[in-house]
Protein backbone atom coordinates (compact mmCIF):
# COMPACT_ATOMS: atom_id res chain seq x y z
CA UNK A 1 -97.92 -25.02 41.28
CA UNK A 2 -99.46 -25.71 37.90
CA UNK A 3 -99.35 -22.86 34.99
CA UNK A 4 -96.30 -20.61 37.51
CA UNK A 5 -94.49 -20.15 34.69
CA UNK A 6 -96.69 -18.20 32.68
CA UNK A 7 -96.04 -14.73 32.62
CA UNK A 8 -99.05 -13.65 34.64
CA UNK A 9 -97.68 -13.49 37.93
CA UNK A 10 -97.09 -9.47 36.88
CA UNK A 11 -100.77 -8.79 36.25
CA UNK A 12 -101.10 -7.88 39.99
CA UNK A 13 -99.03 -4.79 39.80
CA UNK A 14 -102.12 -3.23 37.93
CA UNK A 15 -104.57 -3.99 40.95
CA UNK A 16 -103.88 -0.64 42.58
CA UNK A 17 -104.77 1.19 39.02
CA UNK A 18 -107.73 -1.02 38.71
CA UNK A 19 -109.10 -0.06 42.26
CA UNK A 20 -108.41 3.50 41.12
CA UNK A 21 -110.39 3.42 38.16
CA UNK A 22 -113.48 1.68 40.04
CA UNK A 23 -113.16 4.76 42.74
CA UNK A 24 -112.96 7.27 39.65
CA UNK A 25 -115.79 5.38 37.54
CA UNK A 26 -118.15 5.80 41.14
CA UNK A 27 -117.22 9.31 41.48
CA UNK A 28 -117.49 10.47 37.48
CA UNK A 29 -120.78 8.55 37.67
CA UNK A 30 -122.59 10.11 41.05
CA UNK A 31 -121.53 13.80 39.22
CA UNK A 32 -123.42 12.29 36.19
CA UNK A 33 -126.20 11.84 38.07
CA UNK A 34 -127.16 15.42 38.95
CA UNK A 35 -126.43 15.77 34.57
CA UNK A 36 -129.45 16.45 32.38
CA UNK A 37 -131.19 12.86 31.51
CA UNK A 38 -129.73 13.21 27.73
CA UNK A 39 -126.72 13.61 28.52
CA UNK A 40 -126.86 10.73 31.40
CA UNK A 41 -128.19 8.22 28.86
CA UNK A 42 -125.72 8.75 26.00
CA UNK A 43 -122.51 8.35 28.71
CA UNK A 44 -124.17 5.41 30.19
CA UNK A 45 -124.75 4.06 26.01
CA UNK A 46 -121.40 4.19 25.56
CA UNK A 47 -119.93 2.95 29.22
CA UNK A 48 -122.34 -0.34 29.63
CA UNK A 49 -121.45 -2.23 26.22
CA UNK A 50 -117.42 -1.29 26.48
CA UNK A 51 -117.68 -2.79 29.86
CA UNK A 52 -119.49 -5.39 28.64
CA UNK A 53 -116.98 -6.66 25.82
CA UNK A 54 -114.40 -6.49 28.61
CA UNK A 55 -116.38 -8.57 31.58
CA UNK A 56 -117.25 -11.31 28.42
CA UNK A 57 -113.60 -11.28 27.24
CA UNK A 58 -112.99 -12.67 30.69
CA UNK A 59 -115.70 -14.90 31.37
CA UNK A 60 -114.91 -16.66 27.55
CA UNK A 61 -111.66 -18.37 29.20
CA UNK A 62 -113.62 -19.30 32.23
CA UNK A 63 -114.67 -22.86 31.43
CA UNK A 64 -111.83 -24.12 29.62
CA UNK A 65 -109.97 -23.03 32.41
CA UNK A 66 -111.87 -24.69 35.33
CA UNK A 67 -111.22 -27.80 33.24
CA UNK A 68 -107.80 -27.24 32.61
CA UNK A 69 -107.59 -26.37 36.39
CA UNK A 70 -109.46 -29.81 37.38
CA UNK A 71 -107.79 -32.27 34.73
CA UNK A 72 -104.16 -31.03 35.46
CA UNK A 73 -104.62 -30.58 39.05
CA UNK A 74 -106.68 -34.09 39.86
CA UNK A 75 -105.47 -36.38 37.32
CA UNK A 76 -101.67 -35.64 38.05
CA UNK A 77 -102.49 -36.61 41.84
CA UNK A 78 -102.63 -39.97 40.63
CA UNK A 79 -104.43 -41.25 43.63
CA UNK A 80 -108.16 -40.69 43.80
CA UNK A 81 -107.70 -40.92 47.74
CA UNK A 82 -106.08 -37.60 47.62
CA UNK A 83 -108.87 -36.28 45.95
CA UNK A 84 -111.05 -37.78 48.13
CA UNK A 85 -109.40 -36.38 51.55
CA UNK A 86 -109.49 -32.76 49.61
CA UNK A 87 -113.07 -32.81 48.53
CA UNK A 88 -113.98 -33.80 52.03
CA UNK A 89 -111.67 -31.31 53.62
CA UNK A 90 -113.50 -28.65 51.66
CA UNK A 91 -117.01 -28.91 51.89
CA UNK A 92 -116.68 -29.62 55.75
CA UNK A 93 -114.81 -25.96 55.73
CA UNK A 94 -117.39 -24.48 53.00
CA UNK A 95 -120.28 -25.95 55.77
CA UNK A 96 -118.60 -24.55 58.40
CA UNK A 97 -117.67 -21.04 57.61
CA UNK A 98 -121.26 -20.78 55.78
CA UNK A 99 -122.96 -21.90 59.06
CA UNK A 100 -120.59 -19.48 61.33
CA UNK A 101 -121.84 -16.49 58.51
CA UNK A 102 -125.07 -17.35 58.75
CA UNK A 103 -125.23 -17.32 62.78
CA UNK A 104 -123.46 -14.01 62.53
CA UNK A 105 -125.46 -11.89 60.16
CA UNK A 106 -128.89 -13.41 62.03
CA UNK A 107 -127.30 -12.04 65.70
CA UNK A 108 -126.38 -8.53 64.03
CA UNK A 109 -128.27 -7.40 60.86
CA UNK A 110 -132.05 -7.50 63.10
CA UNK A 111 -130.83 -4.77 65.18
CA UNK A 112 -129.25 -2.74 62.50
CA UNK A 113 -132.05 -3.45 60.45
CA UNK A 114 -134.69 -1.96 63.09
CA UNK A 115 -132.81 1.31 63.06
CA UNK A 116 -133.62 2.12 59.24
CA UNK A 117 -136.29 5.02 59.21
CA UNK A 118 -139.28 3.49 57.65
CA UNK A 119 -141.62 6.26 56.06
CA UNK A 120 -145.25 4.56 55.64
CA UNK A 121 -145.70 6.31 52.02
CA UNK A 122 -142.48 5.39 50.85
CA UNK A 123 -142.75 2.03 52.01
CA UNK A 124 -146.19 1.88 50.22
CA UNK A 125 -144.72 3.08 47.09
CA UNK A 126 -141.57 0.27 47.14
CA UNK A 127 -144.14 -1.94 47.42
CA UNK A 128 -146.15 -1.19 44.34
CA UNK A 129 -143.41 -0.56 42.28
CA UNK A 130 -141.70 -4.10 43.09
CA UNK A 131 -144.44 -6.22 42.25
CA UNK A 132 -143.99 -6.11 38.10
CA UNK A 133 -139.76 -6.97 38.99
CA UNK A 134 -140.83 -9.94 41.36
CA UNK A 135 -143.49 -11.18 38.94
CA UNK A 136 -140.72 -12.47 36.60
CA UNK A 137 -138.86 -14.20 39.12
CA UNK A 138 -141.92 -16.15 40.11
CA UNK A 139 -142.49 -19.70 39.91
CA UNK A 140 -138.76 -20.31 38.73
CA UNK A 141 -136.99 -21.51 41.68
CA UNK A 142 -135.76 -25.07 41.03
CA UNK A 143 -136.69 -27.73 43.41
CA UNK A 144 -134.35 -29.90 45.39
CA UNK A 145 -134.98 -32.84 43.38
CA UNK A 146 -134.67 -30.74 40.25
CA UNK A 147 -131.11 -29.19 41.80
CA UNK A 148 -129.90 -32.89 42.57
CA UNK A 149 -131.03 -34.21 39.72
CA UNK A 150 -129.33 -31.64 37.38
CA UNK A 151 -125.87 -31.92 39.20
CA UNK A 152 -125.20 -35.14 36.88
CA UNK A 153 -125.33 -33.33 33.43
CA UNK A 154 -127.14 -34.81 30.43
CA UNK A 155 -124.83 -32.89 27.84
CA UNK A 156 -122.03 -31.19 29.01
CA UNK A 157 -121.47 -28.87 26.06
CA UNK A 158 -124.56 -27.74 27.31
CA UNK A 159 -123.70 -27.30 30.43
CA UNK A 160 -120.51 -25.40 29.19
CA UNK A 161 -122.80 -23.08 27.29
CA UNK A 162 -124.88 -22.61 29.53
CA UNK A 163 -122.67 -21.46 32.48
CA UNK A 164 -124.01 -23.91 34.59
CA UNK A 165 -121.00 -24.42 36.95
CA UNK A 166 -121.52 -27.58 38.95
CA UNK A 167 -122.68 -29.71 36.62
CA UNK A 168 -119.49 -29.18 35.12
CA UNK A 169 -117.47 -29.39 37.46
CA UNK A 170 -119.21 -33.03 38.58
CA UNK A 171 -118.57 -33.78 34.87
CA UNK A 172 -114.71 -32.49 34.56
CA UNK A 173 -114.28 -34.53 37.94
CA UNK A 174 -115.45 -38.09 36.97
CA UNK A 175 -113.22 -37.59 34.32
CA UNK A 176 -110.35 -36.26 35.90
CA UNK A 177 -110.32 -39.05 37.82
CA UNK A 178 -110.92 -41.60 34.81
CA UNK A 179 -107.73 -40.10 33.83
CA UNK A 180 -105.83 -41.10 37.18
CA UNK A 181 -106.77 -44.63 36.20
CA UNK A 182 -104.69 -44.48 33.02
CA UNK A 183 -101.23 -45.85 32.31
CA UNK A 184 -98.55 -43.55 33.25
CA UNK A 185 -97.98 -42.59 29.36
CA UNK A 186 -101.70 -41.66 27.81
CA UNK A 187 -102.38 -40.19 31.69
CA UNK A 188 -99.15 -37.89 31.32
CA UNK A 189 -100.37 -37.05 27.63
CA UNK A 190 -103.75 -35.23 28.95
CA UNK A 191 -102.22 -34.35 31.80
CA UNK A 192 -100.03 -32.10 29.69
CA UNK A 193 -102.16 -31.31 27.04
CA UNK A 194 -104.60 -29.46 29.95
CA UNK A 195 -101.05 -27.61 31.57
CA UNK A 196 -100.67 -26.19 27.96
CA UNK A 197 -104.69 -25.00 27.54
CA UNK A 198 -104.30 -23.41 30.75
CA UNK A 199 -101.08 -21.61 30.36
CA UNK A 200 -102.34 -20.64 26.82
CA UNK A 201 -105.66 -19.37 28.56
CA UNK A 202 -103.71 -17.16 31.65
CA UNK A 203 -101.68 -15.98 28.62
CA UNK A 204 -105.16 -14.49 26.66
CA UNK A 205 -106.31 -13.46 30.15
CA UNK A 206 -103.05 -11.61 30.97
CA UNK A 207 -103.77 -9.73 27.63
CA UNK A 208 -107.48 -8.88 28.72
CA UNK A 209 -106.77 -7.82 32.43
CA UNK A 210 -104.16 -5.49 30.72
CA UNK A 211 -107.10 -3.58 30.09
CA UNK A 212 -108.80 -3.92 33.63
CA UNK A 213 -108.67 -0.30 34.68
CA UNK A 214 -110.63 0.52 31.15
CA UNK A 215 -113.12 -1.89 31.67
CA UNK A 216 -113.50 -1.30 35.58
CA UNK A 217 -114.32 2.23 34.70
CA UNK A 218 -117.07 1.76 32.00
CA UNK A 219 -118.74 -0.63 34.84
CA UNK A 220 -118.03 1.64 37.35
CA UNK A 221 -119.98 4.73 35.92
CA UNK A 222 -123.27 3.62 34.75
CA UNK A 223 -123.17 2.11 38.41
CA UNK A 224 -122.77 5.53 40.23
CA UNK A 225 -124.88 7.53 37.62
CA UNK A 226 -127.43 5.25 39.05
CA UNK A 227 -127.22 5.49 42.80
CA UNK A 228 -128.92 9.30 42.78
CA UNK A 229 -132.20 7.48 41.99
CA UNK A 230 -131.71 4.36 44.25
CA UNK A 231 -129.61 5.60 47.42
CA UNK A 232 -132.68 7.15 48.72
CA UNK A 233 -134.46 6.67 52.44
CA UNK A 234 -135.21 2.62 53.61
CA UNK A 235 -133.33 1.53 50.36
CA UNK A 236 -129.90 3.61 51.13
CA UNK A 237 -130.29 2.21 54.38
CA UNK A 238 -131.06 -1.77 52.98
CA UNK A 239 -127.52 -0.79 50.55
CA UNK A 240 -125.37 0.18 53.65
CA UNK A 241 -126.60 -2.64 56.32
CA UNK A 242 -125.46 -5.08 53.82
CA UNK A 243 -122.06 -3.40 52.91
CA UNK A 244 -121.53 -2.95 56.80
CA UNK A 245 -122.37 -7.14 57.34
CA UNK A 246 -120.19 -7.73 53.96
CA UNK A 247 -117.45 -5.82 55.66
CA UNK A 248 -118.21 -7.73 58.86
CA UNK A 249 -118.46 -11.22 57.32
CA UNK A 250 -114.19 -10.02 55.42
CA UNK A 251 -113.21 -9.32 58.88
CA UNK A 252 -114.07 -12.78 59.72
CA UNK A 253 -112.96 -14.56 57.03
CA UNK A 254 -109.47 -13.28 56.61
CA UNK A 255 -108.33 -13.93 59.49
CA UNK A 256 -109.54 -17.72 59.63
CA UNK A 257 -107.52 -17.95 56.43
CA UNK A 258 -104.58 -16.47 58.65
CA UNK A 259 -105.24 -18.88 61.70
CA UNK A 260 -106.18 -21.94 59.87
CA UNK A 261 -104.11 -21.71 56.51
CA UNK A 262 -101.38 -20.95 58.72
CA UNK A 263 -100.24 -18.28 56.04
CA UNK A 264 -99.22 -14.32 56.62
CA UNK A 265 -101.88 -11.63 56.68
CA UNK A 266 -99.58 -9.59 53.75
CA UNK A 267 -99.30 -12.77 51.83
CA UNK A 268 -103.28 -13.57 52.08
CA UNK A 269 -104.09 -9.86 51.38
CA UNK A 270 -102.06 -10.05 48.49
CA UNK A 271 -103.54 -13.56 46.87
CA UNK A 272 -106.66 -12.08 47.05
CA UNK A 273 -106.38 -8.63 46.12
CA UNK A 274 -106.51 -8.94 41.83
CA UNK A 275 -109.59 -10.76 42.11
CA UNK A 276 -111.06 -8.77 45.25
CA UNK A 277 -110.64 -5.66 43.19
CA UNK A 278 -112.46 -7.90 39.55
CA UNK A 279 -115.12 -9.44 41.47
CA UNK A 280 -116.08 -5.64 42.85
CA UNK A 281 -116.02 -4.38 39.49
CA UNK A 282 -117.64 -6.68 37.15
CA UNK A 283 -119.73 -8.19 39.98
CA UNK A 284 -119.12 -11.62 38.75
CA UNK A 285 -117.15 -14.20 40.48
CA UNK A 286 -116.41 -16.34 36.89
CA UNK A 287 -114.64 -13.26 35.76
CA UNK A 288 -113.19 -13.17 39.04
CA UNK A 289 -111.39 -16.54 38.75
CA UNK A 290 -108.72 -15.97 35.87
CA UNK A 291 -107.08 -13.23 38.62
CA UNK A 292 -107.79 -15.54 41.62
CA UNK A 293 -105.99 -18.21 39.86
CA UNK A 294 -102.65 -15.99 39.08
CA UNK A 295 -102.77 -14.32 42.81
CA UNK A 296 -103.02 -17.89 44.18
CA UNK A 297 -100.16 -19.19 41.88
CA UNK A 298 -98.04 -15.96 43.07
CA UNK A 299 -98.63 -15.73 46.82
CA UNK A 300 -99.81 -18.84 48.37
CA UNK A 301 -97.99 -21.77 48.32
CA UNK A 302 -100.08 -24.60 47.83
CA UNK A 303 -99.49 -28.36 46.63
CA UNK A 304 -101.21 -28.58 42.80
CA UNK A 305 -103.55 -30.87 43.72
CA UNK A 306 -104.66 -28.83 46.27
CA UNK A 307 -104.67 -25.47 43.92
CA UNK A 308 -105.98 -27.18 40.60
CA UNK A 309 -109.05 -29.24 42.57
CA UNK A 310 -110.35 -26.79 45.06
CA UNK A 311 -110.03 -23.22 43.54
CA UNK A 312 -113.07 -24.64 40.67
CA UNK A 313 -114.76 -26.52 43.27
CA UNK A 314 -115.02 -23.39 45.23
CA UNK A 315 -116.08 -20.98 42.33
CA UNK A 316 -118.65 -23.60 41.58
CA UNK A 317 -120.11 -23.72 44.98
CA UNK A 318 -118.69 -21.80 47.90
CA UNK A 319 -120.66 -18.21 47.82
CA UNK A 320 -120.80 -16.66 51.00
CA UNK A 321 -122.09 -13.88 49.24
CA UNK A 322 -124.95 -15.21 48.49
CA UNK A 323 -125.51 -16.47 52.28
CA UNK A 324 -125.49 -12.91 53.13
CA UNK A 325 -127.54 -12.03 50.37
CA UNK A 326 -130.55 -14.41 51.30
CA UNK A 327 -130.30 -13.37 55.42
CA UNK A 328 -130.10 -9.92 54.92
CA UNK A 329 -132.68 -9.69 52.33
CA UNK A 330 -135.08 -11.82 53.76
CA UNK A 331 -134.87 -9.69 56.94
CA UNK A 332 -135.01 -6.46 54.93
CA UNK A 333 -138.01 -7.47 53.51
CA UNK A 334 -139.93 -8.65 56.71
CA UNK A 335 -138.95 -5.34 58.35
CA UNK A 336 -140.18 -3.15 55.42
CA UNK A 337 -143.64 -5.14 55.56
CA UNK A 338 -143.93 -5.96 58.85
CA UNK A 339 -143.87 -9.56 59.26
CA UNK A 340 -142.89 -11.05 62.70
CA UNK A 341 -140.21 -13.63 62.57
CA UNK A 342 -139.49 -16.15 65.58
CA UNK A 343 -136.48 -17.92 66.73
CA UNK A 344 -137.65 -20.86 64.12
CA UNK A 345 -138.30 -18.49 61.52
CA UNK A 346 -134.71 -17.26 61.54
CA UNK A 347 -133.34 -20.06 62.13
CA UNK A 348 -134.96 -22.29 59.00
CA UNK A 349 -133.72 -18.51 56.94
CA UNK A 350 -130.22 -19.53 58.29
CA UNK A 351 -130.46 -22.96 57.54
CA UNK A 352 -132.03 -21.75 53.97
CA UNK A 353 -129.71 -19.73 53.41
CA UNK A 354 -126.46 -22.36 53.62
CA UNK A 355 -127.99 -24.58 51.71
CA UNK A 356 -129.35 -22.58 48.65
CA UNK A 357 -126.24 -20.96 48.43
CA UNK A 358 -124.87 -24.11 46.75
CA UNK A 359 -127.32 -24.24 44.20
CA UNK A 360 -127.72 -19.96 43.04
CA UNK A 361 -128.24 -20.43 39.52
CA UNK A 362 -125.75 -18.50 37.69
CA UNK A 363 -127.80 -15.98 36.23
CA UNK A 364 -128.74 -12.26 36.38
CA UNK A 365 -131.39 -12.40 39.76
CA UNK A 366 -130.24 -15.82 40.32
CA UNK A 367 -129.95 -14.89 44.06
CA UNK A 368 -133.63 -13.86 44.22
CA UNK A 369 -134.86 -16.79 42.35
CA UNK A 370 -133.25 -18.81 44.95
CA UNK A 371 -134.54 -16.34 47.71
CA UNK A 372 -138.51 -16.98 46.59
CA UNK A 373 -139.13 -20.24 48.62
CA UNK A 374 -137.39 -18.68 51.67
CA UNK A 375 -140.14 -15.41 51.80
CA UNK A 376 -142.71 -17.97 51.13
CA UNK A 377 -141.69 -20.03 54.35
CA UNK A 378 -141.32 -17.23 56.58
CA UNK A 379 -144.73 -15.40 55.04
CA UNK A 380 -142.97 -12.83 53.36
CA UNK A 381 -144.75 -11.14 50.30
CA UNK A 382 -142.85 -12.64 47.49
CA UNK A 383 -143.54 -9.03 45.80
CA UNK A 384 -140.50 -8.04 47.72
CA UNK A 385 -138.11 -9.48 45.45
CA UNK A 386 -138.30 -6.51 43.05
CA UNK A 387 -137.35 -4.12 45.41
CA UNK A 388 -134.06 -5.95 46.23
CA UNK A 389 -133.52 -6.35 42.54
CA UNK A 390 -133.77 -2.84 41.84
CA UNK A 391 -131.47 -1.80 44.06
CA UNK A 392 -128.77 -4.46 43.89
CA UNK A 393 -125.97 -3.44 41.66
CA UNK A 394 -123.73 -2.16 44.69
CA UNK A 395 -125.13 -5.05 47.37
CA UNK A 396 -124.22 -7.31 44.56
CA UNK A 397 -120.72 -5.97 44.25
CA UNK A 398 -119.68 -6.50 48.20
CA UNK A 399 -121.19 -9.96 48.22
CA UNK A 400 -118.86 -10.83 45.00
CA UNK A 401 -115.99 -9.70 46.74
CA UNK A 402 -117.17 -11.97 49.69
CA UNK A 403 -117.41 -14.92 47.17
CA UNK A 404 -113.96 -14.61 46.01
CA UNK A 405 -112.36 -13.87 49.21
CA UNK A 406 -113.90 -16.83 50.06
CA UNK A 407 -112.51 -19.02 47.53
CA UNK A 408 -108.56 -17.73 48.45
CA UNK A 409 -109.25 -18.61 51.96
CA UNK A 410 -110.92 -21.98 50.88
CA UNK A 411 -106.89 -22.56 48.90
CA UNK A 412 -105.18 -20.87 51.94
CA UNK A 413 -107.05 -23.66 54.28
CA UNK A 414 -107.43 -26.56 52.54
CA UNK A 415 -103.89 -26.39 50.92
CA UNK A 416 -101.81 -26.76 53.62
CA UNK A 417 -104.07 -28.98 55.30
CA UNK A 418 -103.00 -31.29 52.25
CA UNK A 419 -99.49 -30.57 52.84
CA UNK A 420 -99.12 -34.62 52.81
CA UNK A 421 -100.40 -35.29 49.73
CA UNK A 422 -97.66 -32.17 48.21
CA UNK A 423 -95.08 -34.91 47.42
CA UNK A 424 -96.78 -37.41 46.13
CA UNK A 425 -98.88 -34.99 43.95
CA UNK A 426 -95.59 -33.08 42.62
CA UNK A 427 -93.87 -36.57 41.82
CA UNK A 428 -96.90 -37.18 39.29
CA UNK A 429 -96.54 -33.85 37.68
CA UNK A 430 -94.46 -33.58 34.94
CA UNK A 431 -92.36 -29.79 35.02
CA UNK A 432 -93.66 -26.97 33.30
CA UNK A 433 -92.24 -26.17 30.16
């Protein structure tokens, strides 16, 4: 498996601290909450930019390394076929278990949903104070020609900059496999150039994640100092439905990795756990992938090709997070103003909510920018969006871990499904170091 070697295989014996620090930051910061506002506001000061610095000293290593990740793991296949059969293999399971989700959450969340009390004041005062948040989401969802169009990027330092995953990814592909084309000699020459940028990267990311139970806790706190003024009456409810169906949609997803990756439940558990325990703290998937990458490389054995082509593809565009996200907050929202949805309303929100969730722009609210055209079908105030935004720190946090679950499943699956393409793949790669 590409970049084994590198010393970060023992950066999941910290995930246990980690998880205790994001426990301790939620507890220190619900105490805070009951503190004078002073007080409140100087901790939080200090706790949002250190946690900050940290999540940023991750996410700088992210797009070199899906690069690294695709180049090395593509180009050493040296047969675009395999590539080919993979990228198939994947999207038909990323379809799939999206679909399944979505059929799930619209059978269960309407009936949890309907047993949130619903004071008429309250509700009247959500929806005044939402519409100022939901007027700066408006009018910026991207179209479908605008999403297809921009999946072929113009610049791709831009693109880089920008965080714009896919694009990139489309990018580092076509050239991936340009590099496949090559004679054996300059194709082994980038080939080993990317090994080296990626073990150099896990080696800086090995040195950040070092500090993981630091920077879990400053997220952690502001986070819980917050929940006094948001974990309050239809909204605490909204906050625990999802959490419940984020818990429900893990409880499907791990074992499919068990059944159809044909791998242990310990082993799974334990590929997943470093970046489960990132993604919950930092709420970011990108920042996620540096410890997906070294619990994959440690626990699941996977051809390279398989490893180096689908765990970027996936961060890219796999989010069943955010499939979650658009069901459950489009039916939140219909509930809380009273809009009646049929059998076709829910199902175009379930077909909605598979397909935007390959195009969520990678942004703060990105989820609720690609939310607006669902509440317009289905006649839901747009105005609505600010309430979810307010309240979507923790929401955010379970549907991240959902994402990267996701993506170790996606590995688990897909990888030995490509078991035939192992050999042929490890012949092409030259031995690391």
């Amino acid at each position: 498996m590409p970049f084994a070697r590198v010393p970060f295989a023992r950066v999941p014996s910290s995930t246990l601290l980690t998880f205790l620090a994001l426990v301790a930051g939620l507890a220190a910061g619900a105490l805070l909450a009951g503190a004078p506002a002073a007080v409140r506001d100087a901790v939080i000061a200090v706790a949002e930019p250190l946690g900050t610095v940290w999540t940023n000293a991750i996410r700088m290593t992210v797009v070199p390394l899906v690069m690294a990740l695709l180049v090395a793991g593509v180009a050493a296949a040296a047969d675009p076929r395999v590539v080919g059969r993979l990228g198939v293999r994947a999207v038909a399971l990323f379809v799939g278990v999206l679909s399944a989700t979505a059929a799930l959450l619209l059978a269960t969340a309407p009936p949890l949903l309907a047993r949130l009390p619903l004071d008429p004041a309250s509700v009247a005062s959500l929806r005044q104070a939402a519409a100022p948040a939901a007027g700066a989401l408006a009018g910026t969802a991207p179209t479908v020609r605008q999403w297809v169009v921009e999946l072929v990027p113009t610049n791709p330092v831009r693109a880089a900059a920008d965080g714009t995953m896919l694009p990139l990814v489309v990018f580092t592909l076509a050239f991936a496999l340009a590099v496949a084309r090559l004679a054996p000699a300059p194709r082994d020459a980038i080939v080993a150039l990317a090994r080296a940028t990626g073990e150099a990267l896990l080696v800086v990311v090995r040195w950040v994640l070092a500090l993981a139970p630091l920077g879990v806790l400053a997220l952690a706190l502001p986070l819980g100092a917050r929940l006094g003024a948001a974990a309050a009456g239809a909204l605490a409810g909204y906050v625990a439905v999802t959490l419940l169906l984020c818990a429900g949609v893990l409880a499907f997803l791990l074992p499919l990795g068990v059944l159809l990756g044909r791998v242990s439940p310990a082993r799974l558990a334990r590929a997943a756990a470093p970046a489960q325990v990132v993604a919950a703290g930092t709420r970011s998937s990108l920042a996620a992938l540096p410890a997906l990458v070294g619990g994959v490389a440690r626990h699941l054995d996977v051809p390279p090709a398989a490893s180096g082509f689908v765990v970027p593809l996936a961060m890219a565009t796999f989010r069943v997070g955010a499939t979650v996200g658009i069901v459950v907050g489009a039916l939140f929202l219909a509930r809380l103003y009273g809009v009646a949805l049929d059998g076709r309303a829910l199902a175009a929100i379930g077909l909605a909510s598979v397909l935007l969730s390959f195009g969520v722009p990678g942004v703060p609210g990105g989820l609720f920018v690609a939310m607006a055209p669902v509440l317009a079908a289905a006649g839901i105030p747009a105005e609505g969006l600010g309430i979810l935004l307010a309240v979507d720190m923790v929401p955010e946090a379970g549907r991240t871990l959902l994402n990267t679950t996701g993506h170790v499943v996606a590995v688990a699956v897909v990888g030995r499904r490509a078991g035939g393409a192992a050999p042929a793949a490890a012949a092409a790669t030259p031995p690391v170091g």
